[in-house]
N, C-alpha and C. Protein backbone atom coordinates (compact mmCIF):
# COMPACT_ATOMS: atom_id res chain seq x y z
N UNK A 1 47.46 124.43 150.52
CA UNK A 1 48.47 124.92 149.59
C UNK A 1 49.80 124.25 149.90
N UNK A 2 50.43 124.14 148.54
CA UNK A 2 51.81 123.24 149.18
C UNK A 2 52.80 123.97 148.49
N UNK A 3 53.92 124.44 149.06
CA UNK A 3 54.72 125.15 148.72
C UNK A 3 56.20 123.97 148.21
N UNK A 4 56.97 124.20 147.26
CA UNK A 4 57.90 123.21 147.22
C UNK A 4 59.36 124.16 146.49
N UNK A 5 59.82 124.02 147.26
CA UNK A 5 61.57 124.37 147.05
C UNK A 5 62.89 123.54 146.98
N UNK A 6 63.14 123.88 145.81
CA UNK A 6 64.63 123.34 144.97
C UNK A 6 65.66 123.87 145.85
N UNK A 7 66.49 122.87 145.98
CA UNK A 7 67.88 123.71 146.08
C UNK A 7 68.91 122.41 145.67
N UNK A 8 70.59 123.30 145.96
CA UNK A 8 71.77 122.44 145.41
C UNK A 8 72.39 122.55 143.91
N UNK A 9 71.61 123.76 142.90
CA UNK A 9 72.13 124.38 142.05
C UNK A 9 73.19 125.08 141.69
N UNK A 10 73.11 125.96 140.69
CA UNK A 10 74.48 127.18 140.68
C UNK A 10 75.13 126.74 139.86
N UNK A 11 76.71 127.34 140.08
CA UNK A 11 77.85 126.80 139.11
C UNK A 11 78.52 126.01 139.78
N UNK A 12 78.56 124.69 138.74
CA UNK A 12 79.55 123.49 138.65
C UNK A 12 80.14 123.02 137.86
N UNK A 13 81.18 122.64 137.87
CA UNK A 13 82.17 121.87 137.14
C UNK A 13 82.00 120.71 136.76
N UNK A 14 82.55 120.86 135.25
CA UNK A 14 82.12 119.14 134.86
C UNK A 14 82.48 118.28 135.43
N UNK A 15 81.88 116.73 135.32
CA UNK A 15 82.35 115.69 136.21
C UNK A 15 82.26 115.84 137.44
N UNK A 16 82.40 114.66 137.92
CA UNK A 16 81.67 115.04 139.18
C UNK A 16 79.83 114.65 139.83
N UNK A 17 79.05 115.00 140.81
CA UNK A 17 78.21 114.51 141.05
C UNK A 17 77.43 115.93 141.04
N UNK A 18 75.95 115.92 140.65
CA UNK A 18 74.92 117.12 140.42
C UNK A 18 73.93 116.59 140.94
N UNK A 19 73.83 116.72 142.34
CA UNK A 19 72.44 116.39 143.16
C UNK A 19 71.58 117.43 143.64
N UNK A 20 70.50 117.78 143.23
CA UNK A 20 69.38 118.83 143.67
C UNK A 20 68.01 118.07 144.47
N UNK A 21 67.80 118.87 145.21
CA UNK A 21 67.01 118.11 146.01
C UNK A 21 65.45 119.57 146.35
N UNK A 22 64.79 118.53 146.53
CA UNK A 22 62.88 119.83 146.61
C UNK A 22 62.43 118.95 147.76
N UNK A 23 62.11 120.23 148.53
CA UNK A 23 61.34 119.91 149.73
C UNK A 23 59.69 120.42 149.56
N UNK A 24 58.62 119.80 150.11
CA UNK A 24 57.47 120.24 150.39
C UNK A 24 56.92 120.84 151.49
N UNK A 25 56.61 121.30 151.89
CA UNK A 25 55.74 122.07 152.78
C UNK A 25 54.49 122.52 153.12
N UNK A 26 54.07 122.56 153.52
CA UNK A 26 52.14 123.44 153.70
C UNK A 26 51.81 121.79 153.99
N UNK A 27 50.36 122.17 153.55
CA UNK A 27 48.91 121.03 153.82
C UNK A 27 48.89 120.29 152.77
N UNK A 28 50.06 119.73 152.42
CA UNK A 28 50.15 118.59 151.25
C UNK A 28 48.92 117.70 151.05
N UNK A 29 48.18 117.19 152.29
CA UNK A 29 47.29 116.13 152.01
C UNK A 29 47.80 114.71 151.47
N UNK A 30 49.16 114.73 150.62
CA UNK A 30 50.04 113.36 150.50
C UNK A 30 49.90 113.96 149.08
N UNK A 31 51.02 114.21 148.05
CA UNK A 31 51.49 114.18 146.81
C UNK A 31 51.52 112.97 146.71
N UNK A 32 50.73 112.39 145.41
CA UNK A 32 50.76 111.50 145.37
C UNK A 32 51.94 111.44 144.51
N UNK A 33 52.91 112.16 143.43
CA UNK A 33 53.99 111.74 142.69
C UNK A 33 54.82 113.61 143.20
N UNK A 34 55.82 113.23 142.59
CA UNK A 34 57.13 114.51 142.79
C UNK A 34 57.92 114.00 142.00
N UNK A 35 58.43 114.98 141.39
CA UNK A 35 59.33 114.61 139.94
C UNK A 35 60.56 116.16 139.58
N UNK A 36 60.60 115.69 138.66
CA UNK A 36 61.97 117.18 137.76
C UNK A 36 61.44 117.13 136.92
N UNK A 37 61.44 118.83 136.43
CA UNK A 37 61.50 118.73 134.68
C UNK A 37 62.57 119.79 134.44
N UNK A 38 62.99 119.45 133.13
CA UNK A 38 64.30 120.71 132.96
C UNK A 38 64.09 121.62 131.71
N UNK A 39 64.71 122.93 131.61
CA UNK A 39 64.19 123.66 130.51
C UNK A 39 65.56 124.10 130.26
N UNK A 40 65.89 123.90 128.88
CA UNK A 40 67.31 124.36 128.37
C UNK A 40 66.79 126.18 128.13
N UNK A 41 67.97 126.61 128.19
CA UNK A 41 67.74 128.35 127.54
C UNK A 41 67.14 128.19 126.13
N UNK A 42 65.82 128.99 126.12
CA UNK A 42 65.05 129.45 124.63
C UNK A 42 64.47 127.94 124.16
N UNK A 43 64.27 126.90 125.35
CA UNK A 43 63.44 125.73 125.01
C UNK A 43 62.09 125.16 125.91
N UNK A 44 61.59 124.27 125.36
CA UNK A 44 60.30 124.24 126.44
C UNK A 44 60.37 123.40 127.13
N UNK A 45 59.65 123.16 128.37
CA UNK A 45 60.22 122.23 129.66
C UNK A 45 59.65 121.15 129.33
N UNK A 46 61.19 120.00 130.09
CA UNK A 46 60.56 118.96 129.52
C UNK A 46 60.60 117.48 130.37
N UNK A 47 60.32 117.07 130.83
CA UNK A 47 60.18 116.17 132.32
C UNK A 47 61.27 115.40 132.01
N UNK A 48 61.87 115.19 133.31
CA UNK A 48 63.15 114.27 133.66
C UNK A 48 62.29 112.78 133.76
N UNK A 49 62.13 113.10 135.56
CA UNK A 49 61.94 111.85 136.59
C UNK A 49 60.51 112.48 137.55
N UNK A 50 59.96 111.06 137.64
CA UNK A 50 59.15 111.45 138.18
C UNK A 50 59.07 110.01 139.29
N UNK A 51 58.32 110.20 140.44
CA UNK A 51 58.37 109.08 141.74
C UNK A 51 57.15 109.06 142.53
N UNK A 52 55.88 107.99 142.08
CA UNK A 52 55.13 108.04 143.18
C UNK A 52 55.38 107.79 144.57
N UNK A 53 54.22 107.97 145.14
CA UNK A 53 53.86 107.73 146.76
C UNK A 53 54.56 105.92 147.15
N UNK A 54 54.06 105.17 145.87
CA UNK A 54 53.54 103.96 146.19
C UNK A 54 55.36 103.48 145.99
N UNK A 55 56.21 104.54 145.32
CA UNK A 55 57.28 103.56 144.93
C UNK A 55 57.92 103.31 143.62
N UNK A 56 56.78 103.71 142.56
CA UNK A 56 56.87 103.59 141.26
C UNK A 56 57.86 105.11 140.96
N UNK A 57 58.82 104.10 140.27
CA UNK A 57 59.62 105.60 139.40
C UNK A 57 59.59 105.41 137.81
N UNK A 58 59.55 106.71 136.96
CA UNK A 58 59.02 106.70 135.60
C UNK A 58 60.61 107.69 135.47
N UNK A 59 61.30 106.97 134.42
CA UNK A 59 62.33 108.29 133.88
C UNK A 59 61.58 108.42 132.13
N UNK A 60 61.82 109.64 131.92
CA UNK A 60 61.95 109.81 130.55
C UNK A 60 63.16 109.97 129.67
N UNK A 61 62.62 110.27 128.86
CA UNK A 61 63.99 109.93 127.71
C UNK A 61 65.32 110.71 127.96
N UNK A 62 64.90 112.01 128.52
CA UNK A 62 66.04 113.00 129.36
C UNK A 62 66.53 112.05 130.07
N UNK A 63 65.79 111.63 131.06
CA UNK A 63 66.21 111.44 132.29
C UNK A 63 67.03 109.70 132.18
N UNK A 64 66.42 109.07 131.75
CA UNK A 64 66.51 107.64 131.57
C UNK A 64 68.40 106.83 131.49
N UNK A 65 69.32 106.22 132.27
CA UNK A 65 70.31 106.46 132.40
C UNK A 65 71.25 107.29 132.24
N UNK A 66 70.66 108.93 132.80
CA UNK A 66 71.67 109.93 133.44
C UNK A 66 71.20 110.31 134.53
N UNK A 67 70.17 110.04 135.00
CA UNK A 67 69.70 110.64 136.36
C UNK A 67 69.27 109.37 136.92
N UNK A 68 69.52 109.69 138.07
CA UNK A 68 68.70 108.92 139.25
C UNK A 68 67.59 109.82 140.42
N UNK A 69 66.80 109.20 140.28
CA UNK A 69 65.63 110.10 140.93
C UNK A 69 65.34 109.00 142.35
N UNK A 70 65.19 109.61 143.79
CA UNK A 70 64.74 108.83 144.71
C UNK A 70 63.75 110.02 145.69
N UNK A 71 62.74 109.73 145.99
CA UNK A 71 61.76 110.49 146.96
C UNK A 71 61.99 109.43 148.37
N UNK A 72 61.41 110.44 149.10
CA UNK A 72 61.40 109.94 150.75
C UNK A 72 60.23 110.50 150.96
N UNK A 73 59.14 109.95 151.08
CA UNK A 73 57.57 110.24 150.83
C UNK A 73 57.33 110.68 152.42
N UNK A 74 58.11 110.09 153.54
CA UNK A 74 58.14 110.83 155.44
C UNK A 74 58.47 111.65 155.23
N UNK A 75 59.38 112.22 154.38
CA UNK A 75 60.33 113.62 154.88
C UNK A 75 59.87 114.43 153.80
N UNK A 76 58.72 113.96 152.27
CA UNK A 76 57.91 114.79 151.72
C UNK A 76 59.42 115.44 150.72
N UNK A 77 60.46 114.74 150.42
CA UNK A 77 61.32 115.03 149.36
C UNK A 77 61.61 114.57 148.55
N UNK A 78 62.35 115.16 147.25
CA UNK A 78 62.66 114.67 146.39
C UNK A 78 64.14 114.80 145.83
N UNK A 79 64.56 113.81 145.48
CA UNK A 79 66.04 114.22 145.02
C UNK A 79 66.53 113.37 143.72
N UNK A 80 67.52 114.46 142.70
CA UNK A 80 67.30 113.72 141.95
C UNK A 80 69.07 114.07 141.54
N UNK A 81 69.91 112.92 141.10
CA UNK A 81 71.13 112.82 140.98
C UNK A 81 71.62 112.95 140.01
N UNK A 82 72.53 113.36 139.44
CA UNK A 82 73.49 112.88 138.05
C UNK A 82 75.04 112.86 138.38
N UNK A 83 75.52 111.59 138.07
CA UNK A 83 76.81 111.79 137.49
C UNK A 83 77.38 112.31 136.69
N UNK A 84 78.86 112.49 136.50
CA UNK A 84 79.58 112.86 135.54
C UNK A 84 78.80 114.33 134.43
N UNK A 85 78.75 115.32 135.30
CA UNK A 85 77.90 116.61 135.09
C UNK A 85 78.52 116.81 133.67
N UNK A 86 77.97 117.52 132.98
CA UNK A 86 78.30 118.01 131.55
C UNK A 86 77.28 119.42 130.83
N UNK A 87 78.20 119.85 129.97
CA UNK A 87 77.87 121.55 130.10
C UNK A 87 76.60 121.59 129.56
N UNK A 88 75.84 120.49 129.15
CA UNK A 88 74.60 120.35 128.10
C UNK A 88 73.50 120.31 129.05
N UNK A 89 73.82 120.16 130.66
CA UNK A 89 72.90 120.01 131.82
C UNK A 89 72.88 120.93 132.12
N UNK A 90 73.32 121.77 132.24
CA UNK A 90 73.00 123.72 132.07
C UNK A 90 71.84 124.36 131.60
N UNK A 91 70.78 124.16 132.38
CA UNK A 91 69.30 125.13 132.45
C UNK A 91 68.74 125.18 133.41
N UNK A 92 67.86 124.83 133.67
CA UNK A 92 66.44 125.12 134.72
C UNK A 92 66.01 124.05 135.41
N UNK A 93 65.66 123.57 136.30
CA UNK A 93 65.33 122.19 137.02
C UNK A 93 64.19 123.01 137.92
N UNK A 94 62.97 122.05 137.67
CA UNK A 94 62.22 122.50 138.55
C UNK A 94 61.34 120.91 138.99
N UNK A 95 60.78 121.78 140.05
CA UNK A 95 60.24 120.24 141.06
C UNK A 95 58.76 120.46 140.98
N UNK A 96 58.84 119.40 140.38
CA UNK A 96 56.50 119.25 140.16
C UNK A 96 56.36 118.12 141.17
N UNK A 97 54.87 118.60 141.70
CA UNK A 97 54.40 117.40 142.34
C UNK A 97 52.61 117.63 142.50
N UNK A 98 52.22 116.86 142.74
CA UNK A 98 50.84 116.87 142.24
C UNK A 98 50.13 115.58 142.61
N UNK A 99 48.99 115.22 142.06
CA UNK A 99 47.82 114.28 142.02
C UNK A 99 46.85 114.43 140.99
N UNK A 100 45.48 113.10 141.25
CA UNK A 100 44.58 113.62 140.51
C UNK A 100 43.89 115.06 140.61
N UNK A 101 44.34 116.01 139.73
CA UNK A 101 43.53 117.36 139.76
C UNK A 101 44.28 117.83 140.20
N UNK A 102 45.63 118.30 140.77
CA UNK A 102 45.86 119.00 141.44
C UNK A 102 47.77 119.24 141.27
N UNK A 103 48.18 120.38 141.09
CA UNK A 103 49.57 120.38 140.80
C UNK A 103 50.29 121.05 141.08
N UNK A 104 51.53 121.33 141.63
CA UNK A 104 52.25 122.29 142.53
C UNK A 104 53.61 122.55 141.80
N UNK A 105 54.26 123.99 141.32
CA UNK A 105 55.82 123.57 141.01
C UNK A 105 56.38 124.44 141.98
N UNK A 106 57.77 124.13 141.95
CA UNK A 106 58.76 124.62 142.39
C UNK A 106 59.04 125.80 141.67
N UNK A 107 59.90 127.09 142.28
CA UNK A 107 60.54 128.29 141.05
C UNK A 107 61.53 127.90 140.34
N UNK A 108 61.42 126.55 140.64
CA UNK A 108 63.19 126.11 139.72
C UNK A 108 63.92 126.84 140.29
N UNK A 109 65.67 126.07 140.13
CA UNK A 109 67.23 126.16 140.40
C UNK A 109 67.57 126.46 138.95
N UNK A 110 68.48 127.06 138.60
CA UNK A 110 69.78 127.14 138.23
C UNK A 110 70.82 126.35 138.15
N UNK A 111 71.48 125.59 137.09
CA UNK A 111 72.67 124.77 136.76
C UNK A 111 72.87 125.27 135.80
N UNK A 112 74.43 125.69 136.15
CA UNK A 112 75.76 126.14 135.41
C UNK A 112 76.42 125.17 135.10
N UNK A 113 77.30 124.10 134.18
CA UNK A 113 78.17 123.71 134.19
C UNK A 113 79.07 123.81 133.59
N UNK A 114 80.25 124.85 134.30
CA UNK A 114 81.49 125.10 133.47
C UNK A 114 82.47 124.79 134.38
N UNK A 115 83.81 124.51 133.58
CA UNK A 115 84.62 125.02 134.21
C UNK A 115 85.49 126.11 134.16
């Protein structure tokens, strides 16, 4: 079982840097990918960034020059960045990670961005 926890959420102010980061834990066996997906209020979740084992990073259309996504596959984390925060990044971030057959999330964080 692999347990994985978000943190680095809450309320923030626009502008500025929005880095959240998910750790893994338990009997991973090696995730082979770890990623974000985000869910606006009263919408359905919808994948940022995602980062295999091997190196390969996939952004999607969310994610695709506003985030930067980097894993550290030793230390079994994931972190994923944005600049210049804005109030429209305000929902749910949660941390998937998985393989063939097999898939783990995070309870998701919380992002506020007001000022």
């Amino acid at each position: 079982q692999v347990q994985l926890v978000e943190s680095g959420g809450g309320l923030v102010q626009p502008g500025g840097s929005l880095r959240l980061s998910c750790a893994a834990s338990g009997s991973d066996g090696g995730l082979h990918y770890m990623g974000w997906y985000y869910q606006a209020p009263g919408k359905q979740r919808e994948q940022v960034a995602a980062a295999t084992d091997a190196g390969d990073i996939h952004y999607e259309a969310r994610g695709g020059g506003r985030f930067t996504i980097t894993r550290d596959v030793a230390k079994k984390t994931v972190t994923l960045k944005r600049n210049d925060r804005r109030p429209e990044d305000r929902g749910v971030y949660l941390c998937k990670g998985g393989g063939w057959g097999y898939e783990y999330w995070g309870q998701g964080i919380q992002v506020t961005v007001s000022s």
